[in-house]
N, C-alpha and C. Protein backbone atom coordinates (compact mmCIF):
# COMPACT_ATOMS: atom_id res chain seq x y z
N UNK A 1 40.29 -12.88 81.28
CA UNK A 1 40.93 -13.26 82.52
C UNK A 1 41.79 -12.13 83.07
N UNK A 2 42.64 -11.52 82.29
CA UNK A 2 43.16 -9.84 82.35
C UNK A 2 42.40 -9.31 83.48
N UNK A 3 41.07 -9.15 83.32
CA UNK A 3 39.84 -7.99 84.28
C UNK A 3 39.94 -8.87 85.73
N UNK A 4 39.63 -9.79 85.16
CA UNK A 4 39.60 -10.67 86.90
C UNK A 4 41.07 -10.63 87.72
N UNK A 5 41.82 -10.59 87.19
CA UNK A 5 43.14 -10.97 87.77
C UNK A 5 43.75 -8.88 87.86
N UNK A 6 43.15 -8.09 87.39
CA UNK A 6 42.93 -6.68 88.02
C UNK A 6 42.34 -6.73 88.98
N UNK A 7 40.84 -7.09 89.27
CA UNK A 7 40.36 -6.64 90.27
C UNK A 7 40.46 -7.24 91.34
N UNK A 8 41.19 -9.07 91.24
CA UNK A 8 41.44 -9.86 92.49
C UNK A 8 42.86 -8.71 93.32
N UNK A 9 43.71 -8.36 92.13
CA UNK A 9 44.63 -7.83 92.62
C UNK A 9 44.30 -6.02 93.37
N UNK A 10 43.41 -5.84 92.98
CA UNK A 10 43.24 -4.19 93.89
C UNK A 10 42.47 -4.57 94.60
N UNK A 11 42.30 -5.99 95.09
CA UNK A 11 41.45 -6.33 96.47
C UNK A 11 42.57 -7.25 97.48
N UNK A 12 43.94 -6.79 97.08
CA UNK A 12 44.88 -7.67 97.73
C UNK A 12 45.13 -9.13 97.35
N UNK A 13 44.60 -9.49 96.59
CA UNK A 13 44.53 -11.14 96.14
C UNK A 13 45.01 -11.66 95.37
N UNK A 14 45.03 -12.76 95.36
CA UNK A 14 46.10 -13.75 94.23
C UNK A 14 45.55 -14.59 93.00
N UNK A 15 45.33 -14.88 91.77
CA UNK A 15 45.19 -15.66 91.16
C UNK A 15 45.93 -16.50 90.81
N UNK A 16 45.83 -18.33 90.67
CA UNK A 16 46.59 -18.70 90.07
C UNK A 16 45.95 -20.18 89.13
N UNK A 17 46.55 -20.40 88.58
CA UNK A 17 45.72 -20.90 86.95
C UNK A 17 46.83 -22.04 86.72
N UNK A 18 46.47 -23.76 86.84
CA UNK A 18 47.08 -24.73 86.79
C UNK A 18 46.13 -25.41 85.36
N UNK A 19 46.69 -25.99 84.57
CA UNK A 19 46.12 -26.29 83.76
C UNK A 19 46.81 -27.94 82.91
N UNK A 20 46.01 -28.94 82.98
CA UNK A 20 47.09 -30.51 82.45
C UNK A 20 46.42 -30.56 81.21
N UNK A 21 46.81 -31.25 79.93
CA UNK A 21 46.22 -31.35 78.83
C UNK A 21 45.20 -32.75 79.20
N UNK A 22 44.19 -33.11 78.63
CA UNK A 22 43.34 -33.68 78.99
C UNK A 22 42.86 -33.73 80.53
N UNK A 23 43.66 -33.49 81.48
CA UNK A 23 42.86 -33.11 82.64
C UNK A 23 42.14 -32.16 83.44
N UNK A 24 42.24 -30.94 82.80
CA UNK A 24 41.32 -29.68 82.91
C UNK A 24 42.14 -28.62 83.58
N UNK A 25 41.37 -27.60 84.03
CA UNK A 25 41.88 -26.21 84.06
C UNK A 25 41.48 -26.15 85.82
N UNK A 26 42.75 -25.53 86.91
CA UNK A 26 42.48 -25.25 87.79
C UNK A 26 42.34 -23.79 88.17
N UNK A 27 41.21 -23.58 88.89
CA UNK A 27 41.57 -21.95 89.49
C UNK A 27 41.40 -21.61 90.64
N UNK A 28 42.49 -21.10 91.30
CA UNK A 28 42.53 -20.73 92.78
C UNK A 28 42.85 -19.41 93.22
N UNK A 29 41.43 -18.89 94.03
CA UNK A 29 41.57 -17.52 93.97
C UNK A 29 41.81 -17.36 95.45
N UNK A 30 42.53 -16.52 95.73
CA UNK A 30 42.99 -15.95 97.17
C UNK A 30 42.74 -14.89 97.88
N UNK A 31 42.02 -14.55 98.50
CA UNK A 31 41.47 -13.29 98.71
C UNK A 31 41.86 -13.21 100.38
N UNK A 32 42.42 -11.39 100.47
CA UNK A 32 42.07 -11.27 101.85
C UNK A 32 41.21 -10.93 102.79
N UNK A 33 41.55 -11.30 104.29
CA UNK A 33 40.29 -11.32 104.89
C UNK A 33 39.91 -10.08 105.33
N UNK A 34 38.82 -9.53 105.01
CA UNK A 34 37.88 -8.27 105.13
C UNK A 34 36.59 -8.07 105.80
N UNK A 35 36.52 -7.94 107.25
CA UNK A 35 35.24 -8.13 107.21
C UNK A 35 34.49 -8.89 107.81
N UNK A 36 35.76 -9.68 108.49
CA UNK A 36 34.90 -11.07 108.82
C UNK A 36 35.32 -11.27 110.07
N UNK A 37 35.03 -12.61 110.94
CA UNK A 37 35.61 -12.81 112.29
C UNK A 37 36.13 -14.34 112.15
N UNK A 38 37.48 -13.85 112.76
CA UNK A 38 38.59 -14.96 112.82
C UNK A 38 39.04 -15.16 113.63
N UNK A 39 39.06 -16.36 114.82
CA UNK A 39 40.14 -16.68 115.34
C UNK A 39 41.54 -16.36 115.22
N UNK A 40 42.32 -15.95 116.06
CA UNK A 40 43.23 -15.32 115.99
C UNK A 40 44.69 -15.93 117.38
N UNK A 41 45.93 -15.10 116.73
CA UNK A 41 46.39 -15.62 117.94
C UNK A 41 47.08 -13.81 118.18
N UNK A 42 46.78 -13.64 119.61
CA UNK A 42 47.11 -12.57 119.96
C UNK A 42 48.79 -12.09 120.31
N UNK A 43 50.12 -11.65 119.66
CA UNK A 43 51.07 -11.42 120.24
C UNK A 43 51.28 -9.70 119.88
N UNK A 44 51.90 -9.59 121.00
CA UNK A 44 52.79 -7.92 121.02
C UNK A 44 54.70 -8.21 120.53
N UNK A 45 54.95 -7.22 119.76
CA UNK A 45 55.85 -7.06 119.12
C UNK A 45 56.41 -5.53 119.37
N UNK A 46 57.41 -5.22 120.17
CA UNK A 46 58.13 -4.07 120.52
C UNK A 46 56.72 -3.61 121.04
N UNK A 47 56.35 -2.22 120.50
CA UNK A 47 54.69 -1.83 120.86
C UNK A 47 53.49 -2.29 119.69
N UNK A 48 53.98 -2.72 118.28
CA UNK A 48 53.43 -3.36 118.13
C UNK A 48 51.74 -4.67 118.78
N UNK A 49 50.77 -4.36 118.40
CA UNK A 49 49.83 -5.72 119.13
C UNK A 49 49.65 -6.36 117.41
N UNK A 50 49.61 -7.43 117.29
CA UNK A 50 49.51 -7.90 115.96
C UNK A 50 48.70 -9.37 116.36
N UNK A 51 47.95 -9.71 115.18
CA UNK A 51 46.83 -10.66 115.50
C UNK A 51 47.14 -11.48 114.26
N UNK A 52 47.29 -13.18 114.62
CA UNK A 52 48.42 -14.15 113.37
C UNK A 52 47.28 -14.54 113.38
N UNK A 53 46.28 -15.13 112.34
CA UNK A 53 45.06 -15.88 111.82
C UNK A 53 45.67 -17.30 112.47
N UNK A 54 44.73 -17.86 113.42
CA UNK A 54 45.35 -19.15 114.59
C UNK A 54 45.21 -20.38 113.33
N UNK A 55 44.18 -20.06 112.19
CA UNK A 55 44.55 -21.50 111.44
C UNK A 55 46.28 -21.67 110.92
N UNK A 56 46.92 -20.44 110.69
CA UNK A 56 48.01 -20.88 109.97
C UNK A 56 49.04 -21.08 111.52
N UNK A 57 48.20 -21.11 112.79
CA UNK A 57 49.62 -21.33 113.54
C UNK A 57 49.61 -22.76 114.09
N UNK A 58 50.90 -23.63 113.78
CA UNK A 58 51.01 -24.69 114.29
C UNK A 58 51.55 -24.68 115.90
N UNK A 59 52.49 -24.12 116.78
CA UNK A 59 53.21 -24.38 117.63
C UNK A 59 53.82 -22.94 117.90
N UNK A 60 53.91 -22.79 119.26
CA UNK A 60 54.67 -21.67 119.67
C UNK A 60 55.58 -22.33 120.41
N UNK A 61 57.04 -21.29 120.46
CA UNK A 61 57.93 -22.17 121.39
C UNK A 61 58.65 -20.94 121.94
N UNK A 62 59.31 -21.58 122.98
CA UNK A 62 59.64 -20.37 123.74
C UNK A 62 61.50 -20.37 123.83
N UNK A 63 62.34 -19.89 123.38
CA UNK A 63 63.68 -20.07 123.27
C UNK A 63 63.85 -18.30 123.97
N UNK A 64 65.56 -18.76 123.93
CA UNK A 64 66.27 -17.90 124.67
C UNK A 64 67.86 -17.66 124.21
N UNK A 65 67.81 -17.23 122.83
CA UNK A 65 69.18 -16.97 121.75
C UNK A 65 69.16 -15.73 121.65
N UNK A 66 70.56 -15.75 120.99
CA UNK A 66 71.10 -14.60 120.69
C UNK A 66 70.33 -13.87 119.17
N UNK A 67 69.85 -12.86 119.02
CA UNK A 67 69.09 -13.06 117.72
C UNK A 67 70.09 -13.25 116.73
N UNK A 68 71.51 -13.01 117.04
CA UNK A 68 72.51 -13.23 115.64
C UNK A 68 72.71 -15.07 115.22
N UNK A 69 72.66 -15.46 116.26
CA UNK A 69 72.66 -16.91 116.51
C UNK A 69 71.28 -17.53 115.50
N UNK A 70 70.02 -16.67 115.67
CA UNK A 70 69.43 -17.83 114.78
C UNK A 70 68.92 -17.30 113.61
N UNK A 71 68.87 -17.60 112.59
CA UNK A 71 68.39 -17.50 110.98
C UNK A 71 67.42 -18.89 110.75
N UNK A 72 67.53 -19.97 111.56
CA UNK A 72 66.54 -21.14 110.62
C UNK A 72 66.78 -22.26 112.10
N UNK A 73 65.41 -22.68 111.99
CA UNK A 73 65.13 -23.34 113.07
C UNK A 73 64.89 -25.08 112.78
N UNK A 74 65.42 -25.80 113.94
CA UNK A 74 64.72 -27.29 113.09
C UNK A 74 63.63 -27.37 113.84
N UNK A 75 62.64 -27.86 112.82
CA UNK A 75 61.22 -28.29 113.77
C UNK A 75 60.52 -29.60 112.78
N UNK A 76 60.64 -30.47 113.33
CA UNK A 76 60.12 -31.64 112.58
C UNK A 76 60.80 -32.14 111.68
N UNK A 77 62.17 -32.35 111.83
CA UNK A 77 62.90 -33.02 111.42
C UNK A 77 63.38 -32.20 109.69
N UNK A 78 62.85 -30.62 109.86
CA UNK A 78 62.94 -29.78 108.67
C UNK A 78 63.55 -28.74 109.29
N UNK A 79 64.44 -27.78 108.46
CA UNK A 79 64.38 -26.57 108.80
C UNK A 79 63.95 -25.24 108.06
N UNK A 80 63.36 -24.41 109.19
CA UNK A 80 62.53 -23.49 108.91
C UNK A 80 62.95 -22.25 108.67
N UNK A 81 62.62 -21.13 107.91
CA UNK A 81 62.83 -19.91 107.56
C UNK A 81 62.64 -19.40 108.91
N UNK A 82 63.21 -18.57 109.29
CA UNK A 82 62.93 -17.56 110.81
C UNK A 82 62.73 -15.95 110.27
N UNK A 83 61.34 -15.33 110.37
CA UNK A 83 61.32 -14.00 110.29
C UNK A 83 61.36 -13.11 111.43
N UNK A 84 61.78 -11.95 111.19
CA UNK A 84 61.83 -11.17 112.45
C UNK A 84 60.91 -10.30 112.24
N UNK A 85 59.58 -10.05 112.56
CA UNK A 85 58.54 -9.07 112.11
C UNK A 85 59.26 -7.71 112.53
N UNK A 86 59.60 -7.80 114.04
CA UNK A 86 60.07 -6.33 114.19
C UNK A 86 60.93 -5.42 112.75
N UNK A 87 61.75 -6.19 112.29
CA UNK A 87 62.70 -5.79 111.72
C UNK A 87 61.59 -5.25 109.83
N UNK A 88 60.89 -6.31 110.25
CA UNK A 88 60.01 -5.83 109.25
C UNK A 88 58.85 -4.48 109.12
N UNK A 89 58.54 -4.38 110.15
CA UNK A 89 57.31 -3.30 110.51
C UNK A 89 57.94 -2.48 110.59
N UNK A 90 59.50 -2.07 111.27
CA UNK A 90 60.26 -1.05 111.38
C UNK A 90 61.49 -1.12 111.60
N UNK A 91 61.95 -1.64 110.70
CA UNK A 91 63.42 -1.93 110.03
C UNK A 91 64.86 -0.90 111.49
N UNK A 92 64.44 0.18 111.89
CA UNK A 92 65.49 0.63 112.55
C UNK A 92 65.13 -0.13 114.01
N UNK A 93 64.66 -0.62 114.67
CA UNK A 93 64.57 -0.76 115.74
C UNK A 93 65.20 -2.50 115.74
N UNK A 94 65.71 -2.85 116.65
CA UNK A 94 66.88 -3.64 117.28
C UNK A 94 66.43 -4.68 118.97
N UNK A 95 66.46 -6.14 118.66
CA UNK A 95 66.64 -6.67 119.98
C UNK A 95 67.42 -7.58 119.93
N UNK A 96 68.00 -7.76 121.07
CA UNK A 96 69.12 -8.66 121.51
C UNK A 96 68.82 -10.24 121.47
N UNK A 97 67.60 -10.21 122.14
CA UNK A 97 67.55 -12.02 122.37
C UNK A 97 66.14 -12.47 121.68
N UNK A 98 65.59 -13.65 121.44
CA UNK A 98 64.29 -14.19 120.82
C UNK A 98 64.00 -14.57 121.75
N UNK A 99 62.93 -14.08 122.05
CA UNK A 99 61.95 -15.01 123.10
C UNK A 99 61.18 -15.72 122.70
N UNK A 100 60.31 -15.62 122.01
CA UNK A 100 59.46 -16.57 121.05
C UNK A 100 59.12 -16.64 119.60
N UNK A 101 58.93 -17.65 119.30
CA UNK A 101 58.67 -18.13 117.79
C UNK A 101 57.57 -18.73 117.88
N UNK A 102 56.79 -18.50 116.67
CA UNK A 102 55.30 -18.84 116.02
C UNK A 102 55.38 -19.59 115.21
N UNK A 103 55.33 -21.09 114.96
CA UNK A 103 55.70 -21.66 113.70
C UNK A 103 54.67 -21.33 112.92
N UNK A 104 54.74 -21.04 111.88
CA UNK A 104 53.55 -21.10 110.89
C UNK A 104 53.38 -22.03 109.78
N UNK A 105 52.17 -22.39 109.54
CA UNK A 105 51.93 -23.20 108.17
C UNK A 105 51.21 -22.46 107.46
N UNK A 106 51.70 -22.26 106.24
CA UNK A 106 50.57 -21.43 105.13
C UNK A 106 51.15 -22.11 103.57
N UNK A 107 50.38 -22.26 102.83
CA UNK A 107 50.50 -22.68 101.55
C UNK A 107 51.38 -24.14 101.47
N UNK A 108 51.49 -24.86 102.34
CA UNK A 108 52.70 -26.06 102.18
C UNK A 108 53.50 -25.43 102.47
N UNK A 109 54.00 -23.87 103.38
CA UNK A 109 55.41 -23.38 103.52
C UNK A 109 55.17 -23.83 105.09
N UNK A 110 56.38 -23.72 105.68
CA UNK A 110 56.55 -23.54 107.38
C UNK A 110 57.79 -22.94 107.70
N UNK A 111 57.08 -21.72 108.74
CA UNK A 111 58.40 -20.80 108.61
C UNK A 111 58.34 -20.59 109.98
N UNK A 112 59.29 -19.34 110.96
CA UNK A 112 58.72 -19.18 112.11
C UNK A 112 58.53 -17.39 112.17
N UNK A 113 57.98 -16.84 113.12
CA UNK A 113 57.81 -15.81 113.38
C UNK A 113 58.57 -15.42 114.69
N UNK A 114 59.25 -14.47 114.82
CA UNK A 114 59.68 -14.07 116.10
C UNK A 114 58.98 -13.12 116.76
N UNK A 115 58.54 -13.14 118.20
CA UNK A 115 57.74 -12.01 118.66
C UNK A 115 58.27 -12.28 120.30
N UNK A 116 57.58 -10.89 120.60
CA UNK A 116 58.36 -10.80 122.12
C UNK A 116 57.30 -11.16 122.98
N UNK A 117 56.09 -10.99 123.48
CA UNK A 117 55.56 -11.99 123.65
C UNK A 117 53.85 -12.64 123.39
N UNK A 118 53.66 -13.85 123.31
CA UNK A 118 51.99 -14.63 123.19
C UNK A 118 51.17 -14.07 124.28
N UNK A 119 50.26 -12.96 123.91
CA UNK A 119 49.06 -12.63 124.71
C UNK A 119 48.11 -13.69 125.39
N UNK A 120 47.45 -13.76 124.17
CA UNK A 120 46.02 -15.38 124.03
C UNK A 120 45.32 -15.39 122.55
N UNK A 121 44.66 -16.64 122.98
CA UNK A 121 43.95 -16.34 121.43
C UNK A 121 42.42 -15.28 121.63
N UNK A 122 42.49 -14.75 120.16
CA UNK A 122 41.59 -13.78 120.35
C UNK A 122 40.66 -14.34 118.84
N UNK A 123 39.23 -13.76 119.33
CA UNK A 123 38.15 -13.52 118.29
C UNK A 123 38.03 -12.31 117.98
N UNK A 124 38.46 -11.96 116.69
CA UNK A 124 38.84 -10.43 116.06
C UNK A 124 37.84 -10.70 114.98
N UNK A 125 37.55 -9.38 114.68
CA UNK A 125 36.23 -8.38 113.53
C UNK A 125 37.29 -7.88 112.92
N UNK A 126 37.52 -8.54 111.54
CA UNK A 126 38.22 -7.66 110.61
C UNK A 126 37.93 -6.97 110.14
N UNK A 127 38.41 -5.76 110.00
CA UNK A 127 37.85 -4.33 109.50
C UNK A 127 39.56 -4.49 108.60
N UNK A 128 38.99 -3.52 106.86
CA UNK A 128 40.61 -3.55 105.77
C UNK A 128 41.03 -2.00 106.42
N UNK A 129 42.35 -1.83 106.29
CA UNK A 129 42.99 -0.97 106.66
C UNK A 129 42.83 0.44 105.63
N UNK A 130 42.18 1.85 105.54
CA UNK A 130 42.47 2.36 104.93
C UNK A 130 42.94 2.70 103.67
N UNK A 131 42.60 3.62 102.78
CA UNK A 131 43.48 4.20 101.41
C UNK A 131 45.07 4.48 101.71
N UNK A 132 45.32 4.82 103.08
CA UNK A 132 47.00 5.14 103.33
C UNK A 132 47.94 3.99 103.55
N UNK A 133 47.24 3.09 103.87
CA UNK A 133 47.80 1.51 104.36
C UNK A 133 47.93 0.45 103.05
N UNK A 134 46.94 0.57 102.18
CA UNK A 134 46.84 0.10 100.97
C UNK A 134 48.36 -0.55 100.53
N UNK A 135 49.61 0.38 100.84
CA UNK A 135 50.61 -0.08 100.04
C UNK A 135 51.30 -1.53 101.48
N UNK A 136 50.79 -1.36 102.55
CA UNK A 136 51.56 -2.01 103.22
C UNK A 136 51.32 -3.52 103.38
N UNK A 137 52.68 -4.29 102.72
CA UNK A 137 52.21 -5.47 102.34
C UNK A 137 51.62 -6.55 102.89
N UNK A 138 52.73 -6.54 104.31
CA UNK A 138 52.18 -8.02 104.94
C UNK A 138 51.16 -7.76 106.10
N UNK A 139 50.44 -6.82 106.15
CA UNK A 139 49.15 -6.52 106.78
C UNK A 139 47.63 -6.37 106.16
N UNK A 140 47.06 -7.48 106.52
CA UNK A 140 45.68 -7.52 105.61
C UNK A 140 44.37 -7.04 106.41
N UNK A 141 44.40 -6.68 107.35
CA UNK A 141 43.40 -5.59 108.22
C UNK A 141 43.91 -5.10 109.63
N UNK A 142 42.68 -4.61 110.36
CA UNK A 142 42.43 -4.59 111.95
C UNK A 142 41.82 -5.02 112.68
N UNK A 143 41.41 -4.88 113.80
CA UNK A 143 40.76 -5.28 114.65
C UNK A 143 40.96 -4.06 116.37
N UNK A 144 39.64 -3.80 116.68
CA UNK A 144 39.77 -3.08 117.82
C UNK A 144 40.00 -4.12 119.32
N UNK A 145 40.61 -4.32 119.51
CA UNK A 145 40.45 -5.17 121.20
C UNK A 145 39.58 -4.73 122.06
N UNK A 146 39.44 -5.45 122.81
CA UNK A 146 37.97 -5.08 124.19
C UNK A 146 39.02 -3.90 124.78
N UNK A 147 40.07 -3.30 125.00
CA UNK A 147 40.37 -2.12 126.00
C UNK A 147 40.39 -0.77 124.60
N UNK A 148 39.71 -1.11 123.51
CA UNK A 148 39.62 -0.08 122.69
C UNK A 148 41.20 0.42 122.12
N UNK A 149 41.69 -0.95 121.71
CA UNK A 149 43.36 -0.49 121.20
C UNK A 149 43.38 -1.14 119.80
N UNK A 150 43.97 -0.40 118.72
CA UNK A 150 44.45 -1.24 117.79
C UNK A 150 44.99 -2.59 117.36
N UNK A 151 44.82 -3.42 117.07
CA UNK A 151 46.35 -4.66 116.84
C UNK A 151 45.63 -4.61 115.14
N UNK A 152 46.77 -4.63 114.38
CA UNK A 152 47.01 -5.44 113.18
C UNK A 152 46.84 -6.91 112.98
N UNK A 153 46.70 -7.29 111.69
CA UNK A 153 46.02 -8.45 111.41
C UNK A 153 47.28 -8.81 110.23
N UNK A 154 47.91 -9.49 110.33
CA UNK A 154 49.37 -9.68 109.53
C UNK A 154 48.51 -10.94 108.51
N UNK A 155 49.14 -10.45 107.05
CA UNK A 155 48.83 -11.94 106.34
C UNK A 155 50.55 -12.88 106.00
N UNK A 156 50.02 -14.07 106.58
CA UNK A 156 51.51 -14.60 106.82
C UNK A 156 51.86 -15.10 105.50
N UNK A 157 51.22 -15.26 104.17
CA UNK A 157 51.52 -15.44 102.83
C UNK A 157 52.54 -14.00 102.80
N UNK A 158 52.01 -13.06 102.80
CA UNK A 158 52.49 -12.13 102.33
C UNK A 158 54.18 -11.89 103.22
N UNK A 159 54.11 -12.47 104.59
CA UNK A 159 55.40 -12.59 105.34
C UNK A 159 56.54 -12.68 104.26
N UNK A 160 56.12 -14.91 104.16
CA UNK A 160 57.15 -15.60 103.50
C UNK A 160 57.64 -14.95 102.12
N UNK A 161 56.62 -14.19 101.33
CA UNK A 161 57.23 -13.56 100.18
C UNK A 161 57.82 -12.17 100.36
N UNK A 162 58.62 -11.77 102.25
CA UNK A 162 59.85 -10.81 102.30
C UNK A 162 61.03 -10.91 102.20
N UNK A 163 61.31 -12.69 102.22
CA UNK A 163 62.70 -12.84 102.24
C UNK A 163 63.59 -12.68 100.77
């Protein structure tokens, strides 16, 4: 199990291994997406273009705070983790107000995403990012857009495990 749980992991992926005595052995393997075509939801972030896989998005909403003002949002009678991607992709750069949030659902988590603003949804060709990109965590490919521009392909598992 050692070999498998190497090579899930130098393909970006997760193993995990649930096991009840008389009720058997679970295995759930996680792999990222490479390769393939996904529905997508299209937002820009500072210059950032970044592409959120549309199954994990529940709701976009559109607010108008101070970004010091919010850390955790209520949405459904829960409250939610709030990430700031900017702050993540490039930690020195700085904005004043939130314009929008992405709620996301992934794994039983729900968190939100902050971005400046919702393009549309897009049908993206994942192509994996390079040997130089390899280390960068919460991005699991690309995609070229119809005007021949980059956007990133964010994996939102990998988000919730920055805080």
């Amino acid at each position: 199990m050692d070999i498998v749980k190497k090579e899930i992991s130098e393909l970006r992926g997760e193993i995990d291994i649930t096991s009840e005595k008389f009720l058997g052995t679970s295995v759930t393997l996680k792999l990222p997406l490479t390769l393939s075509i996904i529905d997508t939801l299209f937002v820009k972030i500072d210059k950032w273009q970044i592409l959120i896989p549309l199954s994990a998005v529940l709701v976009c909403k559109r607010i108008n705070l101070s970004i010091e003002k919010i850390r955790n949002l209520e949405f459904e009678n829960k409250i939610l983790s709030i990430f700031d991607l900017r702050k993540i992709l490039n930690p020195n750069t700085r904005t004043e107000f939130v314009k929008q949030i992405v709620i996301i659902s992934s794994n039983k988590r729900c968190f939100g995403i902050i971005v400046d603003e919702i393009i549309s949804e897009h049908q993206a060709v994942i192509k994996p990012l390079g040997h130089l990109h390899k280390n960068q965590k919460i991005l699991s490919g690309a995609s070229i857009l119809g005007d021949e521009t980059l956007a990133l392909v964010i994996d939102v598992n990998a988000i919730y495990k920055t805080e």
